[in-house]
C-alpha atoms as a PDB file:
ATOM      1  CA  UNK A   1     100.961 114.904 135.788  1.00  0.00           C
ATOM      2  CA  UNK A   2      98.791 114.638 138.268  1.00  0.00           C
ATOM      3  CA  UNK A   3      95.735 112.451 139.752  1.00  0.00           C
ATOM      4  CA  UNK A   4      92.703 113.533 141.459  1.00  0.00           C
ATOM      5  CA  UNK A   5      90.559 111.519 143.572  1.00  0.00           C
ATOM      6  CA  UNK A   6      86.618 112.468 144.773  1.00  0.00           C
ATOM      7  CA  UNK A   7      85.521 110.266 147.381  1.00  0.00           C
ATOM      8  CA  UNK A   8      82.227 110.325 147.706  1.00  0.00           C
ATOM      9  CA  UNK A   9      79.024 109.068 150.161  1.00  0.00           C
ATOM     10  CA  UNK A  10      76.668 107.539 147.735  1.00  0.00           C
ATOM     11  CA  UNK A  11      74.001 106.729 150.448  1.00  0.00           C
ATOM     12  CA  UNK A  12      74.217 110.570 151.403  1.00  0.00           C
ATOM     13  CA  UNK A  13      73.587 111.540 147.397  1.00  0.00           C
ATOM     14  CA  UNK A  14      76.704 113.415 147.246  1.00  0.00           C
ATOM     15  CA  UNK A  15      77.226 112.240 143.421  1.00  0.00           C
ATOM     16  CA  UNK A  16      75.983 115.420 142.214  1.00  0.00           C
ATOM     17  CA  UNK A  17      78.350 117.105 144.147  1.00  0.00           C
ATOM     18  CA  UNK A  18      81.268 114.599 143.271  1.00  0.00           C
ATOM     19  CA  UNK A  19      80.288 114.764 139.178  1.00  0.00           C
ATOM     20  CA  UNK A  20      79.974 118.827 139.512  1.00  0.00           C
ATOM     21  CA  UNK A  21      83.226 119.186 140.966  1.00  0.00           C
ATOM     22  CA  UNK A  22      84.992 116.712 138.933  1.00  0.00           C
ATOM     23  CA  UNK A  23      83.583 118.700 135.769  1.00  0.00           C
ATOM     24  CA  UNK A  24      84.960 122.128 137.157  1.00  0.00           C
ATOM     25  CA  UNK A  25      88.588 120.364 137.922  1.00  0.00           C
ATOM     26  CA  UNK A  26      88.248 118.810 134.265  1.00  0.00           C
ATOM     27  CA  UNK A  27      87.202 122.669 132.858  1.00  0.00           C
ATOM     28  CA  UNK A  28      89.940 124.198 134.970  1.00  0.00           C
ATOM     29  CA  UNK A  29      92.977 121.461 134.713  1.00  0.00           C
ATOM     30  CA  UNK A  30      92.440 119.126 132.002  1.00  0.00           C
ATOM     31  CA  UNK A  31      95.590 119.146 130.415  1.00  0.00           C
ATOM     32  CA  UNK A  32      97.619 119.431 133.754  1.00  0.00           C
ATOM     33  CA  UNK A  33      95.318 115.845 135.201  1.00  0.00           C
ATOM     34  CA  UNK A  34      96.372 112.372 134.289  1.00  0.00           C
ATOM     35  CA  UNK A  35      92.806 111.424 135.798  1.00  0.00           C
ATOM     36  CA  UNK A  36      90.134 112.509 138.087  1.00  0.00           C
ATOM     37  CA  UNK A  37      88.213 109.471 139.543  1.00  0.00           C
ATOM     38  CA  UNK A  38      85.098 109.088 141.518  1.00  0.00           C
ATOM     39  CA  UNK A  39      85.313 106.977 144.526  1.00  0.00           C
ATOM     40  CA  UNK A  40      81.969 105.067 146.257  1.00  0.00           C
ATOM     41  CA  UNK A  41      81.633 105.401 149.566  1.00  0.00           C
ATOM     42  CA  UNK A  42      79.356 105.805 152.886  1.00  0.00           C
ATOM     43  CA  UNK A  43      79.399 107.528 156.222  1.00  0.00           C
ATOM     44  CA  UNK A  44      79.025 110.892 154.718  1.00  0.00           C
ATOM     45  CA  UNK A  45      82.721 110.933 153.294  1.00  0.00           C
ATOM     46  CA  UNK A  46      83.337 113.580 150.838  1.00  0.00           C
ATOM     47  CA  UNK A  47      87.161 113.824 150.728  1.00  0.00           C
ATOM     48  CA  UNK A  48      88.606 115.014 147.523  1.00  0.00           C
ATOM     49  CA  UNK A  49      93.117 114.288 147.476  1.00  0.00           C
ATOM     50  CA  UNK A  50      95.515 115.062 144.619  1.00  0.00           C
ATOM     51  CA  UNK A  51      98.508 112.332 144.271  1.00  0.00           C
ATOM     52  CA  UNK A  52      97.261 110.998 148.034  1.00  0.00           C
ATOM     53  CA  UNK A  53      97.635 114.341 150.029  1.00  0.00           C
ATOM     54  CA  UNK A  54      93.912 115.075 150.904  1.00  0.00           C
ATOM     55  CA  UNK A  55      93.140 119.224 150.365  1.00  0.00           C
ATOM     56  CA  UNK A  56      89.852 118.646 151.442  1.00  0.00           C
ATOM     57  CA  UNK A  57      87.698 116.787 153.448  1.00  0.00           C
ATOM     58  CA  UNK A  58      83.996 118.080 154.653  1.00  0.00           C
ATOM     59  CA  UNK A  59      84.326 116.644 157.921  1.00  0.00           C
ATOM     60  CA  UNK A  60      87.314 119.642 158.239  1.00  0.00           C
ATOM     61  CA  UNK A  61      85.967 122.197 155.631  1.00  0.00           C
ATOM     62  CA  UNK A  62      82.380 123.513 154.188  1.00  0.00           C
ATOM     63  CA  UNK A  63      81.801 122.259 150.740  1.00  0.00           C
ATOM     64  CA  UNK A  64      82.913 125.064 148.301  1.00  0.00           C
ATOM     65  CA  UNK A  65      83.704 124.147 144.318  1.00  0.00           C
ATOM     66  CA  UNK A  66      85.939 127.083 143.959  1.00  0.00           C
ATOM     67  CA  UNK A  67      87.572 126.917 147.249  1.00  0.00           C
ATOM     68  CA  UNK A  68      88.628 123.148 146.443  1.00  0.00           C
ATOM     69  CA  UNK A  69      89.500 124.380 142.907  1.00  0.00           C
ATOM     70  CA  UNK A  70      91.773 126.293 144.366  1.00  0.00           C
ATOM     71  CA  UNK A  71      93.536 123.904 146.678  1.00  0.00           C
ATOM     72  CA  UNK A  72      93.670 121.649 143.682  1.00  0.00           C
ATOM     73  CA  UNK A  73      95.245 124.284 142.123  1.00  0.00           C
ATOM     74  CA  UNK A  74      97.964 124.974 144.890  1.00  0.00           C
ATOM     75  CA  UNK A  75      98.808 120.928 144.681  1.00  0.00           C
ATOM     76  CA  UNK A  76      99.526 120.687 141.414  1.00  0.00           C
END
């Protein structure tokens, strides 16, 4: 199984985001995902990693829900 981690910039307001994406990875996954948390953070992080490896981090990539479904999907 498999865990899923959304770090996210709560100064920024990216929990929306985080909760949104967390809820399609939960619709799409569920049974295939021991967990997916929700990380606090600041600096305008929003890096999202399955079992550590990061598949996406907005500092690298534009902030797409089915484009990082799909990388979650190609790590597990």
């Amino acid at each position: 199984m498999t865990d899923v981690e959304i770090e996210y910039c709560v100064p920024c307001g990216f929990l929306n985001r985080a909760s949104d994406l967390a809820e399609a990875l939960l619709s799409a996954f569920g049974d295939d995902l021991d967990r997916v948390s929700l990380v606090t953070g600041d600096h305008g992080v929003f890096r999202v990693t399955v079992d550590g490896d990061v598949v996406f981090d907005k500092d690298e990539d534009d902030y797409d829900v089915d484009a990082i479904t799909r990388e979650v999907r190609d790590a597990i």
